[in-house]
Every structure is written in structure tokens, then in C-alpha cells.
C-alpha atoms as a PDB file:
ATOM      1  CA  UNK A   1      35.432-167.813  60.217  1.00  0.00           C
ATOM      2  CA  UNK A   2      38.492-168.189  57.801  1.00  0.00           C
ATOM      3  CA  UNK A   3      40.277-164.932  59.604  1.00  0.00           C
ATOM      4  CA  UNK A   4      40.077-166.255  63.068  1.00  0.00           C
ATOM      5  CA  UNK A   5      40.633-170.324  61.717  1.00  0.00           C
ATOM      6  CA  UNK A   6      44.043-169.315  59.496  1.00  0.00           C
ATOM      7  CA  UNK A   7      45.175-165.949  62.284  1.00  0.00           C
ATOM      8  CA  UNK A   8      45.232-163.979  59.135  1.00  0.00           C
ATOM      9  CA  UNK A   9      44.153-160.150  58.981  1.00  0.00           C
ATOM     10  CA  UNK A  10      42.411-160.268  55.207  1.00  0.00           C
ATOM     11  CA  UNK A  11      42.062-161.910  52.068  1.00  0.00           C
ATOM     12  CA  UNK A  12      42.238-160.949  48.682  1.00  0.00           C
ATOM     13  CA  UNK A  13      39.111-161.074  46.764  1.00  0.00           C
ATOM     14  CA  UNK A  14      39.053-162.022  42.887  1.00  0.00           C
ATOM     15  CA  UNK A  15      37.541-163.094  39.959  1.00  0.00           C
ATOM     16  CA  UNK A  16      37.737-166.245  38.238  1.00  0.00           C
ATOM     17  CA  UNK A  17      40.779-165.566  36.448  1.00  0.00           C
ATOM     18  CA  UNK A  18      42.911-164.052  39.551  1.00  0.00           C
ATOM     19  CA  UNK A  19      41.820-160.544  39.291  1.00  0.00           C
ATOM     20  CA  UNK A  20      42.099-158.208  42.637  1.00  0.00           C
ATOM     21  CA  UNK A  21      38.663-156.862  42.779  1.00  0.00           C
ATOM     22  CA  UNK A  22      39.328-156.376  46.297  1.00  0.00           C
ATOM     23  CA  UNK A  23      39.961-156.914  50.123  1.00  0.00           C
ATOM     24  CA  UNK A  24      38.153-158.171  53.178  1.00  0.00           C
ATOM     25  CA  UNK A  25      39.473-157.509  56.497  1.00  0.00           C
ATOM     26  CA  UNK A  26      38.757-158.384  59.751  1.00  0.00           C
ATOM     27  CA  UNK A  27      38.401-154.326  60.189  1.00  0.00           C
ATOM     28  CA  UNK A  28      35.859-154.951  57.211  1.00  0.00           C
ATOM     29  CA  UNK A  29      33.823-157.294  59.168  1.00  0.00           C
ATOM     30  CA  UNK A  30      34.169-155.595  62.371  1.00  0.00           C
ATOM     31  CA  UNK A  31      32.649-152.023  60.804  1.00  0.00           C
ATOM     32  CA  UNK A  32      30.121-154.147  59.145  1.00  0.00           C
ATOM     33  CA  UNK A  33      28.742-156.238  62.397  1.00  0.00           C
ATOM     34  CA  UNK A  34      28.662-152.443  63.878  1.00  0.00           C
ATOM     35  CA  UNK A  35      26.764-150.498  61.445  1.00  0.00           C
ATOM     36  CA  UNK A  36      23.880-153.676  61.442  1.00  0.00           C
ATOM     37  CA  UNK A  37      23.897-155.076  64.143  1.00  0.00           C
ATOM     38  CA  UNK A  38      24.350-152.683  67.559  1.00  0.00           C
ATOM     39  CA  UNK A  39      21.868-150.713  69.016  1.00  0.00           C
ATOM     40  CA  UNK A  40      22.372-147.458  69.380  1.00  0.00           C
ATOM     41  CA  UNK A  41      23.684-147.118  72.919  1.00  0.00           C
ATOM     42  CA  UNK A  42      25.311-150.798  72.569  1.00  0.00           C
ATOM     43  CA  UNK A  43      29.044-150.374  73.154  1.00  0.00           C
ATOM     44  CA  UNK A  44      31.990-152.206  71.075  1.00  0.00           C
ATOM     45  CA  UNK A  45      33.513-152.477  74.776  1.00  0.00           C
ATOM     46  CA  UNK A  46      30.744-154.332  76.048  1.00  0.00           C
ATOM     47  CA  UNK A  47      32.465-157.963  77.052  1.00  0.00           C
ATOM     48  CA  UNK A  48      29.441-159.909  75.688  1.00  0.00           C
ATOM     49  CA  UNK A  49      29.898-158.084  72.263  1.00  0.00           C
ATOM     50  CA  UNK A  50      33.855-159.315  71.793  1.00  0.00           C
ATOM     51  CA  UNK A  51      32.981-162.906  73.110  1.00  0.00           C
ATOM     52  CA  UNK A  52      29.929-163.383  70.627  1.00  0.00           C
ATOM     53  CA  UNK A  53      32.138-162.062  67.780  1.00  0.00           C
ATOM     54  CA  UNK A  54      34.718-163.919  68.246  1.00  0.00           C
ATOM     55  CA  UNK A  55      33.087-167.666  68.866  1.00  0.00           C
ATOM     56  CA  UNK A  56      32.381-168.981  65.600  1.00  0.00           C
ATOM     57  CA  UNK A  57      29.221-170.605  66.462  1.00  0.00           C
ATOM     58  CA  UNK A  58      27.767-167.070  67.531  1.00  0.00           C
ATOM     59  CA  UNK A  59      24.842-165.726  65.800  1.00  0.00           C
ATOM     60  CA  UNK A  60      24.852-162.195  67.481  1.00  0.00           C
ATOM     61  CA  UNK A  61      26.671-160.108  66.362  1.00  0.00           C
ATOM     62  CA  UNK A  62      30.072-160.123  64.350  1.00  0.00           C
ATOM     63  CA  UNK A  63      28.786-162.813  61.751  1.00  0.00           C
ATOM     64  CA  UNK A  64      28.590-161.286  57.726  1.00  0.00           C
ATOM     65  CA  UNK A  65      25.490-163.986  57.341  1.00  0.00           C
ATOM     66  CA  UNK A  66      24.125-164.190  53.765  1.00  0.00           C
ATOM     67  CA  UNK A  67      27.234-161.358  52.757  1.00  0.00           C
ATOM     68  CA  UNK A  68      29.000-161.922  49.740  1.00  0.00           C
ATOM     69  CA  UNK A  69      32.292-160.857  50.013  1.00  0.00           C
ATOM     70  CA  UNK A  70      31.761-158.005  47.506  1.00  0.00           C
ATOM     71  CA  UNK A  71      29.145-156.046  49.832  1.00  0.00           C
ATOM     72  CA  UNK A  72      31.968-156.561  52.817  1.00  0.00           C
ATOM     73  CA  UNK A  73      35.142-155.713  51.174  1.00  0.00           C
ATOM     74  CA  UNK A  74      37.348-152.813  50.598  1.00  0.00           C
ATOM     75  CA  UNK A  75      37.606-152.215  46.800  1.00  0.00           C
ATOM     76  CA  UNK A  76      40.406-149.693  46.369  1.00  0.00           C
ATOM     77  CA  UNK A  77      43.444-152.028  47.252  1.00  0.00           C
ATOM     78  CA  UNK A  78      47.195-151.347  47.339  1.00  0.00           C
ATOM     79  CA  UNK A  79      49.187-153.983  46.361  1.00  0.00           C
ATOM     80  CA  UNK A  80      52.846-154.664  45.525  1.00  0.00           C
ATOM     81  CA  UNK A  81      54.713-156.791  42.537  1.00  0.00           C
ATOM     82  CA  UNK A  82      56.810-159.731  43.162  1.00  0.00           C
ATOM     83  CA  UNK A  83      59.952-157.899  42.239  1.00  0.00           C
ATOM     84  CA  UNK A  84      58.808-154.876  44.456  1.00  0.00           C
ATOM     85  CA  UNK A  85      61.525-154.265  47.275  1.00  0.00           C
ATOM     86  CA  UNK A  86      60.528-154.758  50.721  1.00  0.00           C
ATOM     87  CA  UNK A  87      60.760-151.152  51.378  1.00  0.00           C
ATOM     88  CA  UNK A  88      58.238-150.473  48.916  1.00  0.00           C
ATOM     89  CA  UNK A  89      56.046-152.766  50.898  1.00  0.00           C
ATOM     90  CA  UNK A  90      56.742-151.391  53.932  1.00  0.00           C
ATOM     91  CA  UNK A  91      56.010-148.233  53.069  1.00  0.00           C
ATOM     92  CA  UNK A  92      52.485-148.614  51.600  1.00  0.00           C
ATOM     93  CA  UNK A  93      51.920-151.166  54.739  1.00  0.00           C
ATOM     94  CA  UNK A  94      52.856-147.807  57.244  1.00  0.00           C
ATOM     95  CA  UNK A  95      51.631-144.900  54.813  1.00  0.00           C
ATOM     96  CA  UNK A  96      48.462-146.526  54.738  1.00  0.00           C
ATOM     97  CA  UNK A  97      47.846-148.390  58.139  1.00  0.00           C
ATOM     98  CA  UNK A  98      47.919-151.745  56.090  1.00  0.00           C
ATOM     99  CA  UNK A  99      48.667-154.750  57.776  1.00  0.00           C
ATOM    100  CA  UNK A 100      48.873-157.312  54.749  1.00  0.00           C
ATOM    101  CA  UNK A 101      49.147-156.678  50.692  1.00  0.00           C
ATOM    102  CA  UNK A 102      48.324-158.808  47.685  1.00  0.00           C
ATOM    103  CA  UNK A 103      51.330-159.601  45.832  1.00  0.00           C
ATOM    104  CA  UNK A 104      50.231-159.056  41.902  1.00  0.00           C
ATOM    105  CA  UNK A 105      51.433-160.037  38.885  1.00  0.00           C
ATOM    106  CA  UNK A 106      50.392-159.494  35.373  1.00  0.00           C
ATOM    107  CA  UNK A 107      46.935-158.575  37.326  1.00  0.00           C
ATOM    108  CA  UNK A 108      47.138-161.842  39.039  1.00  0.00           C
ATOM    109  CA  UNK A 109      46.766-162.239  43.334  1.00  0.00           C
ATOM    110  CA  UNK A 110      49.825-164.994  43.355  1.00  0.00           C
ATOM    111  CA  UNK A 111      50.232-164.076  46.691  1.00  0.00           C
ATOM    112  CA  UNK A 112      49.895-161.862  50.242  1.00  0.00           C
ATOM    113  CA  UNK A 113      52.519-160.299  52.589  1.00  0.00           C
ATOM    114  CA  UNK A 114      52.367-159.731  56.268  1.00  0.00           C
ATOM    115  CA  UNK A 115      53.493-157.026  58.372  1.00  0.00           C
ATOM    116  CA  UNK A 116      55.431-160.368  60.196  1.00  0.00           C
ATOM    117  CA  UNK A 117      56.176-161.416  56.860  1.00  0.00           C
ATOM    118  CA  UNK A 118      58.625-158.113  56.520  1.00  0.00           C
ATOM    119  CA  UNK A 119      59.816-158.602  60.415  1.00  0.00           C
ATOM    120  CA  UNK A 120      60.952-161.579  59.670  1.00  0.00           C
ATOM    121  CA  UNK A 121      62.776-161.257  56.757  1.00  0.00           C
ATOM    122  CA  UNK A 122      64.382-157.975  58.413  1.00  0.00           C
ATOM    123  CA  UNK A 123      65.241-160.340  61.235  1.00  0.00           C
ATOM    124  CA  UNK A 124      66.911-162.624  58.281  1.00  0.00           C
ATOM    125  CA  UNK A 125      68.631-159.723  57.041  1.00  0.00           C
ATOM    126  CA  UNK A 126      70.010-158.572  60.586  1.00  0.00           C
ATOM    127  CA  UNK A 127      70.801-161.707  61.658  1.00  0.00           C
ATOM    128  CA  UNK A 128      72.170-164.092  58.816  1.00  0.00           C
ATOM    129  CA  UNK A 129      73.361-166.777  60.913  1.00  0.00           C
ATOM    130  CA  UNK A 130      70.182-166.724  62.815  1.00  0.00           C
ATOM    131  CA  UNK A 131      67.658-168.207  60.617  1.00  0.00           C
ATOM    132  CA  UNK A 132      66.119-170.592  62.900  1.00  0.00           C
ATOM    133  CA  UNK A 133      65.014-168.204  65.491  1.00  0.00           C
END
């Protein structure tokens, strides 16, 4: 799917204008390919479980099939404003065991940020001379 195609953790879901309406994660899709799809006594640690979700072509289990992103997604969504500093970021990213936030403006996604997003501009900041790296 897009998550596993792009390496991304989530995506922003919106209207047609731009609106956050909300989030789906690859937790998102994970809890959802659990509640429907496992038996009872079928484990998450069961080997054939993680291969079939994570092969694209799978149709067992892991696959939102027929889903709209609206019955998958997380609805109450933090999010930060362009001129937010980093920290603030960083804070709602630890505070609320967020690994990515859409970046909104005048209630417009124009953007996401990354936990690596944050390392590396930390790394920037630590090392100014080391940009490359």
C-alpha cells in the first residue's frame, strides 16, 4: 500500500478544500486487520501473519479492502502551524506517542513532519558545518 510504497507512518486525510478531517496510520491499519480479520486464538506473532501483511499482493490479512479511509482513520488529530517551533512539535510528537503531524494552516494540511524530520534538523542545528551527513 501507499505506507509501505513511500516508508511513511500516516497520512493526513481531508476534504476537498484541504481540511484535516483526519489520520490514517499504519497503527490504524494494523488494529483494523486485527479486530476483522484474526481468529480468536490467531496470534499477531504468528510469522505467516507479518509476511501476509506486509506483501502487497496479500489478501489475508492486513489489507483495509473496500475501506474508505474515513472508517480506518483516527479523527481527533494533533497538528502543528508552520510557524510552530520545533519544540512544540516535539512535544506533542512525545506527549502523545506521535510519530508524524500535519502541518496546518488557515485549516489547510500544506504539509507533514517526521519524528526524522526533527532529528535531522536537530542534527543541522548541532552540527552547522555538517549538513551533508
Amino acid at each position: 500500500g501507499l505506507l509501505l510504497a513511500h516508508r511513511i507512518n500516516g497520512v493526513p486525510v481531508v476534504d476537498e478544500a484541504r481540511r484535516l478531517l483526519g489520520i490514517v496510520t499504519a497503527a490504524d491499519l494494523i488494529h483494523r486487520a486485527a479486530d476483522e480479520r484474526l481468529e480468536p486464538r490467531e496470534s499477531l506473532w504468528k510469522e505467516n501473519f507479518w509476511i501476509s501483511f506486509l506483501n502487497p499482493e496479500s489478501s489475508r490479512p492486513g489489507k483495509a479492502e473496500g475501506r474508505t479511509a474515513a472508517e480506518v482513520m483516527t479523527g481527533e488529530v494533533h497538528s502543528v502551524a508552520p510557524d510552530d517551533h520545533p519544540v512544540v512539535a516535539t512535544r506533542l510528537m512525545v506527549d502523545h506517542h506521535l510519530t508524524s503531524l500535519p502541518v496546518v494552516e488557515a485549516g489547510m494540511v500544506i504539509g507533514v513532519i517526521s519524528r526524522i524530520d526533527l532529528l535531522r534538523r536537530l542534527h543541522e542545528l548541532e552540527n552547522p558545518l555538517r549538513k551533508n551527513d
